[in-house]
PDB file of N, CA and C in Angstrom:
ATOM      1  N   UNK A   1      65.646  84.046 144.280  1.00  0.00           N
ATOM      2  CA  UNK A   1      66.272  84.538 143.056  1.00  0.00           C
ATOM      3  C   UNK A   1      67.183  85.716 143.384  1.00  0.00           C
ATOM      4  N   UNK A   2      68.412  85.915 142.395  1.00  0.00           N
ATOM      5  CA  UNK A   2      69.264  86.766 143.397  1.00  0.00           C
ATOM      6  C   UNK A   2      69.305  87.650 141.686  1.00  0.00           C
ATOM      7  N   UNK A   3      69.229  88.803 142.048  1.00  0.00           N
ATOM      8  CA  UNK A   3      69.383  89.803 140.940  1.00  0.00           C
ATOM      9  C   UNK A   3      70.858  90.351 140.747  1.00  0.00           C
ATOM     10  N   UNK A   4      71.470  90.787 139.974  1.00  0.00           N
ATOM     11  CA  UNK A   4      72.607  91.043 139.531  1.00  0.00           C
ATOM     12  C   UNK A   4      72.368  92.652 139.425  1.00  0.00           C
ATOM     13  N   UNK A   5      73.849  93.767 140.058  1.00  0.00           N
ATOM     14  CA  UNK A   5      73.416  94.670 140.151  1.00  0.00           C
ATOM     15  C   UNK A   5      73.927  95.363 139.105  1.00  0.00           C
ATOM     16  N   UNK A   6      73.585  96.814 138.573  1.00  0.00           N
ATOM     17  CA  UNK A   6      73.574  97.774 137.407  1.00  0.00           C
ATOM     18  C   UNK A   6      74.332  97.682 137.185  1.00  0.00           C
ATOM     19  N   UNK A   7      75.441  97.822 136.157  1.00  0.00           N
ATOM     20  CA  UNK A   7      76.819  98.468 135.440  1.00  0.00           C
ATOM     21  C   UNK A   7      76.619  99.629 136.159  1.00  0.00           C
ATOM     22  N   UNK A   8      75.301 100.856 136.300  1.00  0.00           N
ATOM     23  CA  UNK A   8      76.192 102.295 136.560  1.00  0.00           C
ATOM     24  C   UNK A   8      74.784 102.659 137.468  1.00  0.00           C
ATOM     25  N   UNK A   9      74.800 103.295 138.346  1.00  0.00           N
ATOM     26  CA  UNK A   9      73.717 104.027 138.818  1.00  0.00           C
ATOM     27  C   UNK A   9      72.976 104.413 138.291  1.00  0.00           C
ATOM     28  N   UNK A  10      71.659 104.480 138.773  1.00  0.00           N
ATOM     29  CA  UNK A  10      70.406 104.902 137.774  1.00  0.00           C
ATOM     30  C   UNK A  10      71.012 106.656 137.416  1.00  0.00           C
ATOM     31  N   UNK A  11      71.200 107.144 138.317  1.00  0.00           N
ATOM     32  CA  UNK A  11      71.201 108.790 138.249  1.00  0.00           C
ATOM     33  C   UNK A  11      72.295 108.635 137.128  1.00  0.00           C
ATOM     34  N   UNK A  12      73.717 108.058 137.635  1.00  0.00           N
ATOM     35  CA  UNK A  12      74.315 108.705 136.622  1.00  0.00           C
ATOM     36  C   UNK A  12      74.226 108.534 135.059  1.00  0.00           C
ATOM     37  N   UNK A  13      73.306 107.273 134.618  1.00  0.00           N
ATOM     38  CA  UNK A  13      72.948 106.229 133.635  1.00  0.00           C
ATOM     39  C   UNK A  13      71.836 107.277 132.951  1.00  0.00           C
ATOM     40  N   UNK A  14      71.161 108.097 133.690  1.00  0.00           N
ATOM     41  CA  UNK A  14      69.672 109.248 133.038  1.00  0.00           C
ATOM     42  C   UNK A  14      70.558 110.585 132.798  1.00  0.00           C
ATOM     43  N   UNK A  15      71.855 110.666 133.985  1.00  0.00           N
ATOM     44  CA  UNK A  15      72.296 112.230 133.088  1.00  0.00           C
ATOM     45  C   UNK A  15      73.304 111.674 131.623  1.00  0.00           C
ATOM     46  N   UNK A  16      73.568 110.491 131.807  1.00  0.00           N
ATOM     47  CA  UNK A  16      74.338 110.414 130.294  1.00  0.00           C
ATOM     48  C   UNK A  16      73.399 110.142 129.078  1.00  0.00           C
ATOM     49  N   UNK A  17      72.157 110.051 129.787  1.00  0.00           N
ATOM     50  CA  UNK A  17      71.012 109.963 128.661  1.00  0.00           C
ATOM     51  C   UNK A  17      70.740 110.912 128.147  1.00  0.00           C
ATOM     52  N   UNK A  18      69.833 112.003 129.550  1.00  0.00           N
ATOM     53  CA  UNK A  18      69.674 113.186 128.759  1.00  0.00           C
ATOM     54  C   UNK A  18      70.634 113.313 128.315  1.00  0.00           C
ATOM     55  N   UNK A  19      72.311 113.888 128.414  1.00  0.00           N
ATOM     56  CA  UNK A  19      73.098 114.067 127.679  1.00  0.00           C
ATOM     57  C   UNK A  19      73.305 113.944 126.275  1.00  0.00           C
ATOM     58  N   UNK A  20      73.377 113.119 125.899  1.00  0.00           N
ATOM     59  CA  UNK A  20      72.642 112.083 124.539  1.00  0.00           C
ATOM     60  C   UNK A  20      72.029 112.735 123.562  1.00  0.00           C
ATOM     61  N   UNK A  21      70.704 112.861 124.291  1.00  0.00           N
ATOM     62  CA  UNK A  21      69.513 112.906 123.401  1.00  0.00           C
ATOM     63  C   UNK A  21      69.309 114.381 123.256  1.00  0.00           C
ATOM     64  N   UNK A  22      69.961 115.129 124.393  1.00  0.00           N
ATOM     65  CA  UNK A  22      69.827 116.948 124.134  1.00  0.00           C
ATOM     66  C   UNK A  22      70.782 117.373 123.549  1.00  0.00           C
ATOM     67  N   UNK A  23      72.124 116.955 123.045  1.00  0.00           N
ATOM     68  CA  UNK A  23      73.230 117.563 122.239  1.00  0.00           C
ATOM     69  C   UNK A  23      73.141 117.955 121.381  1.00  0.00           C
ATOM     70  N   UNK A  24      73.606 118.704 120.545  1.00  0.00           N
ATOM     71  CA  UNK A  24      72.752 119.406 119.085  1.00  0.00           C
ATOM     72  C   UNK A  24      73.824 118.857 118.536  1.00  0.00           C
ATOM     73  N   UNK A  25      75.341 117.937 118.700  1.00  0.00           N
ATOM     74  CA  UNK A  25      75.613 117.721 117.740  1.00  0.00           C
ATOM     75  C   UNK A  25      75.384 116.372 117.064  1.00  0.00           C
ATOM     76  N   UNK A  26      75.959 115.642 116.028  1.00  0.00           N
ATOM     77  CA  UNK A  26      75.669 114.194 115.775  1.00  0.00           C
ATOM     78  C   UNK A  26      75.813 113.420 116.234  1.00  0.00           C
ATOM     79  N   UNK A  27      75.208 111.984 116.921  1.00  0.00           N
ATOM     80  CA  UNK A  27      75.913 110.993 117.525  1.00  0.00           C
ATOM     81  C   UNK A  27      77.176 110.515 117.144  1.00  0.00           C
ATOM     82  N   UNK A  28      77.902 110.597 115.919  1.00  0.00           N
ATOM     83  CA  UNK A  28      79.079 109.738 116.330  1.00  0.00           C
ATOM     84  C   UNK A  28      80.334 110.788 116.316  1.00  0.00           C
ATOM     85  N   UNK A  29      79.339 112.031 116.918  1.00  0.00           N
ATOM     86  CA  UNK A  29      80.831 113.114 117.614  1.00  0.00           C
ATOM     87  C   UNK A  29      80.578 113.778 118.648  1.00  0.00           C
ATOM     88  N   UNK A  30      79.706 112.601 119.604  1.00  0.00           N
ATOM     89  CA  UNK A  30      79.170 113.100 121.064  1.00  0.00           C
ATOM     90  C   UNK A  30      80.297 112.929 122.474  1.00  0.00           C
ATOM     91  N   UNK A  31      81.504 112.183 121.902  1.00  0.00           N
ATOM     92  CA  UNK A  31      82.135 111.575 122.741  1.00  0.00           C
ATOM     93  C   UNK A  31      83.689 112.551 122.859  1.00  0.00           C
ATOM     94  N   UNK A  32      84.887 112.049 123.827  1.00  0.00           N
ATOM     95  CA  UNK A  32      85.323 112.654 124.018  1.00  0.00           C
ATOM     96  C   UNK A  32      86.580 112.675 122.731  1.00  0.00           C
ATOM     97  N   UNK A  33      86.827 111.801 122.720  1.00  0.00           N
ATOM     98  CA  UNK A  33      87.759 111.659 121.314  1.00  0.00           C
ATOM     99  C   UNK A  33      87.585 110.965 119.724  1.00  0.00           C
ATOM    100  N   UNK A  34      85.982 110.949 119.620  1.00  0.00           N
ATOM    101  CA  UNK A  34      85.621 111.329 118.011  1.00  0.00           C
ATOM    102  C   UNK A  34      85.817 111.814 117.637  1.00  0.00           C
ATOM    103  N   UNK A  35      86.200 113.389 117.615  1.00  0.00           N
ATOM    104  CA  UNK A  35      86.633 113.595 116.327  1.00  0.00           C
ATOM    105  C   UNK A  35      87.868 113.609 115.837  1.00  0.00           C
ATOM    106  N   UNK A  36      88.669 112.585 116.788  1.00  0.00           N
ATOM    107  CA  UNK A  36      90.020 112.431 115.974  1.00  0.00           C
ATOM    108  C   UNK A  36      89.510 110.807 115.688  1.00  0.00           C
ATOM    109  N   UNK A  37      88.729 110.078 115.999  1.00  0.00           N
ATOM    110  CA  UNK A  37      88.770 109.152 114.945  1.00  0.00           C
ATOM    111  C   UNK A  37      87.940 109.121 113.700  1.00  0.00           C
ATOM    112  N   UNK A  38      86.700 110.315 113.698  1.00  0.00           N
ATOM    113  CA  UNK A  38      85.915 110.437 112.490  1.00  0.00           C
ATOM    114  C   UNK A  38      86.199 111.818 112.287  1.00  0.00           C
ATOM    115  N   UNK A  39      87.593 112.442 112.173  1.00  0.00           N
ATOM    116  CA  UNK A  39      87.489 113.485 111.447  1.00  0.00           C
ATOM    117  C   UNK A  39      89.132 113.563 111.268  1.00  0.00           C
ATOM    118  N   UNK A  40      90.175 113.547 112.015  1.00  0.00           N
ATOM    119  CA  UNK A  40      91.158 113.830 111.990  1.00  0.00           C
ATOM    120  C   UNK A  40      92.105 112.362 111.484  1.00  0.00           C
ATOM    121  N   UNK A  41      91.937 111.326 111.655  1.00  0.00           N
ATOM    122  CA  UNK A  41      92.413 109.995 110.749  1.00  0.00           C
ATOM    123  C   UNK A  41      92.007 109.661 109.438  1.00  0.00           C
ATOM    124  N   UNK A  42      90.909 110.358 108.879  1.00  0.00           N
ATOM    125  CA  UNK A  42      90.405 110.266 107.895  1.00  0.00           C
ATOM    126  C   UNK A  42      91.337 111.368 106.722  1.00  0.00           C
ATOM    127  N   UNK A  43      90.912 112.277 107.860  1.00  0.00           N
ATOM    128  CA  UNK A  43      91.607 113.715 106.715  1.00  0.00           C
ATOM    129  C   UNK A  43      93.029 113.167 106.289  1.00  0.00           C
ATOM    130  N   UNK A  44      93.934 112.416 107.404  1.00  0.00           N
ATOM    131  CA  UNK A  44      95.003 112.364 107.396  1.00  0.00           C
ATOM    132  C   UNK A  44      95.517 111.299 106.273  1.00  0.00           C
ATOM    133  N   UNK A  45      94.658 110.196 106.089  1.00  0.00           N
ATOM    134  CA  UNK A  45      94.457 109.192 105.159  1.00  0.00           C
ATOM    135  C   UNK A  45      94.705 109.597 104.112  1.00  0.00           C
ATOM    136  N   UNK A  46      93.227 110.853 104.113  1.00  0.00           N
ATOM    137  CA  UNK A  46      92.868 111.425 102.184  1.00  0.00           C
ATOM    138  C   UNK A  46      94.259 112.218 101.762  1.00  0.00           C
ATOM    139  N   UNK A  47      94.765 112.998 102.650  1.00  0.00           N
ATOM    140  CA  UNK A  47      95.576 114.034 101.948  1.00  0.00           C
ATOM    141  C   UNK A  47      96.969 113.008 101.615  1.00  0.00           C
ATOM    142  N   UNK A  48      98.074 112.262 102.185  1.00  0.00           N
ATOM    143  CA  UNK A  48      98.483 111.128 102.378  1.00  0.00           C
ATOM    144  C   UNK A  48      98.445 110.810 100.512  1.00  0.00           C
ATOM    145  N   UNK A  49      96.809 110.383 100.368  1.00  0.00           N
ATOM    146  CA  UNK A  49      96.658 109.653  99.458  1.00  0.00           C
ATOM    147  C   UNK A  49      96.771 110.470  98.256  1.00  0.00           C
ATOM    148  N   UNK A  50      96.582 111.631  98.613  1.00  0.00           N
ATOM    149  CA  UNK A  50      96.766 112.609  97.011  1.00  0.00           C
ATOM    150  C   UNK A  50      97.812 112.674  97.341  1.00  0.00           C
ATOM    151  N   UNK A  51      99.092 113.370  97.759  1.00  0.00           N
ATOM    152  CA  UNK A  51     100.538 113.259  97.688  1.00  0.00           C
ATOM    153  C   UNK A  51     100.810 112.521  97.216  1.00  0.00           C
ATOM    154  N   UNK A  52     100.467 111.086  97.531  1.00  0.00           N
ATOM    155  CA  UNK A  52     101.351 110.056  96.857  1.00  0.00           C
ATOM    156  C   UNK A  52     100.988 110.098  95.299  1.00  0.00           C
ATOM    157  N   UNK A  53      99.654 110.039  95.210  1.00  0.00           N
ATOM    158  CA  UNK A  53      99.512 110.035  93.743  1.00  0.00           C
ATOM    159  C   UNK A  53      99.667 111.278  92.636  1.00  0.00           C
ATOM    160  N   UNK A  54      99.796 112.564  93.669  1.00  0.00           N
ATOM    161  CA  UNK A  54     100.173 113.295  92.950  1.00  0.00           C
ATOM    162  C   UNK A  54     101.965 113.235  92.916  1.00  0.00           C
ATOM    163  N   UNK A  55     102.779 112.523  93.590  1.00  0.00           N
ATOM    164  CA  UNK A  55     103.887 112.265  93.512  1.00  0.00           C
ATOM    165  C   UNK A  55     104.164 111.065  92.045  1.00  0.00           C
ATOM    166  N   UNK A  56     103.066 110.498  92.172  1.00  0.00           N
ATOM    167  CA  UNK A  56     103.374 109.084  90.820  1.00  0.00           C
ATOM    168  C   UNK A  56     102.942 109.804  89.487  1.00  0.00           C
ATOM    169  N   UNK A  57     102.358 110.652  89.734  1.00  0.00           N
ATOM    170  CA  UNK A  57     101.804 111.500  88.277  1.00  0.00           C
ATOM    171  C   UNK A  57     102.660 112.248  88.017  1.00  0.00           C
ATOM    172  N   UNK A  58     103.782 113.081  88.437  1.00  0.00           N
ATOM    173  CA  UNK A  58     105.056 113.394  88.162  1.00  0.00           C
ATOM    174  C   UNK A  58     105.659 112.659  87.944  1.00  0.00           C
ATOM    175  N   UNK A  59     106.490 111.640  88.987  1.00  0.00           N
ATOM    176  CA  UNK A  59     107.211 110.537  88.385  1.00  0.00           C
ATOM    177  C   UNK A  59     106.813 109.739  86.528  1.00  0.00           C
ATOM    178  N   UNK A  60     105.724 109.721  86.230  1.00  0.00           N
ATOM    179  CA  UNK A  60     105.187 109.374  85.390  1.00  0.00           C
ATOM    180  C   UNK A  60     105.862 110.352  84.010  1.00  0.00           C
ATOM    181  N   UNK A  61     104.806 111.164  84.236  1.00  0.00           N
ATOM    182  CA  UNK A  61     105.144 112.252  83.713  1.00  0.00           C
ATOM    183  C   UNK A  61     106.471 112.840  83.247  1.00  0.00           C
ATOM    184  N   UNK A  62     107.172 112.670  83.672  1.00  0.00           N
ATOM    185  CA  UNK A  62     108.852 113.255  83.658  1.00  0.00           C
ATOM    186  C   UNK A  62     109.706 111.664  83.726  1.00  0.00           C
ATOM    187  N   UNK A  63     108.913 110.947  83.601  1.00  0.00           N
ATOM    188  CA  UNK A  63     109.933 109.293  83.729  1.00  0.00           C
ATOM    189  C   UNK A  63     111.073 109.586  84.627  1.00  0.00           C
ATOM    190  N   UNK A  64     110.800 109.754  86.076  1.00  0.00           N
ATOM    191  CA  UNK A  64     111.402 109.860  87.052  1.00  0.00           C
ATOM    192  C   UNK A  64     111.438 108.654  87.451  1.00  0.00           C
ATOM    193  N   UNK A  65     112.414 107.764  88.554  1.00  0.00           N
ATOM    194  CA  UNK A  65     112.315 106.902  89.483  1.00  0.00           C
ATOM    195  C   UNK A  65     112.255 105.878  88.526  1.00  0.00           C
ATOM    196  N   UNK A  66     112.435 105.537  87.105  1.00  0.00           N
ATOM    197  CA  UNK A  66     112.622 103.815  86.528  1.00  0.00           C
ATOM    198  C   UNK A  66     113.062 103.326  86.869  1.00  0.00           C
ATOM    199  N   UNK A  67     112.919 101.975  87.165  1.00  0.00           N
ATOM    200  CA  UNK A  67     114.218 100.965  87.198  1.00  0.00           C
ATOM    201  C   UNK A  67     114.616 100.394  86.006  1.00  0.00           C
ATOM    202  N   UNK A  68     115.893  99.781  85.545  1.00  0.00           N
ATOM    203  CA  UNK A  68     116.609  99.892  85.096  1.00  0.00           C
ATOM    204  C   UNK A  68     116.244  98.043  84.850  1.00  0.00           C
TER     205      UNK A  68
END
């Protein structure tokens, strides 16, 4: 029987463990570029999304931009 060997070394496979499990912060902002996908694409989304609608609530408002 022929065994297939690790993806990663044991050693380096236990320091990304402990790593892991001793971080005080949350898992899904343990990594190197989370928090631009769970913090900085999000923000960028929300604010985005009030502009615009605070842009249509003027338009509204003042019957800006009709078409004709």
């Amino acid at each position: 029987m022929m065994t297939e060997a690790p993806f990663l070394p044991r050693e380096r496979l236990r320091k990304h463990q402990e790593y892991f499990q001793n971080a005080q912060k949350h898992t899904y902002l343990k990594g190197r570029y989370d928090k631009i996908t769970s913090v900085a694409i999000p923000l960028a989304l929300a604010s985005t999304v009030i502009v615009l609608i605070g842009r249509g609530m003027y338009n509204m408002a003042n019957g800006v931009g009709k078409k004709q």
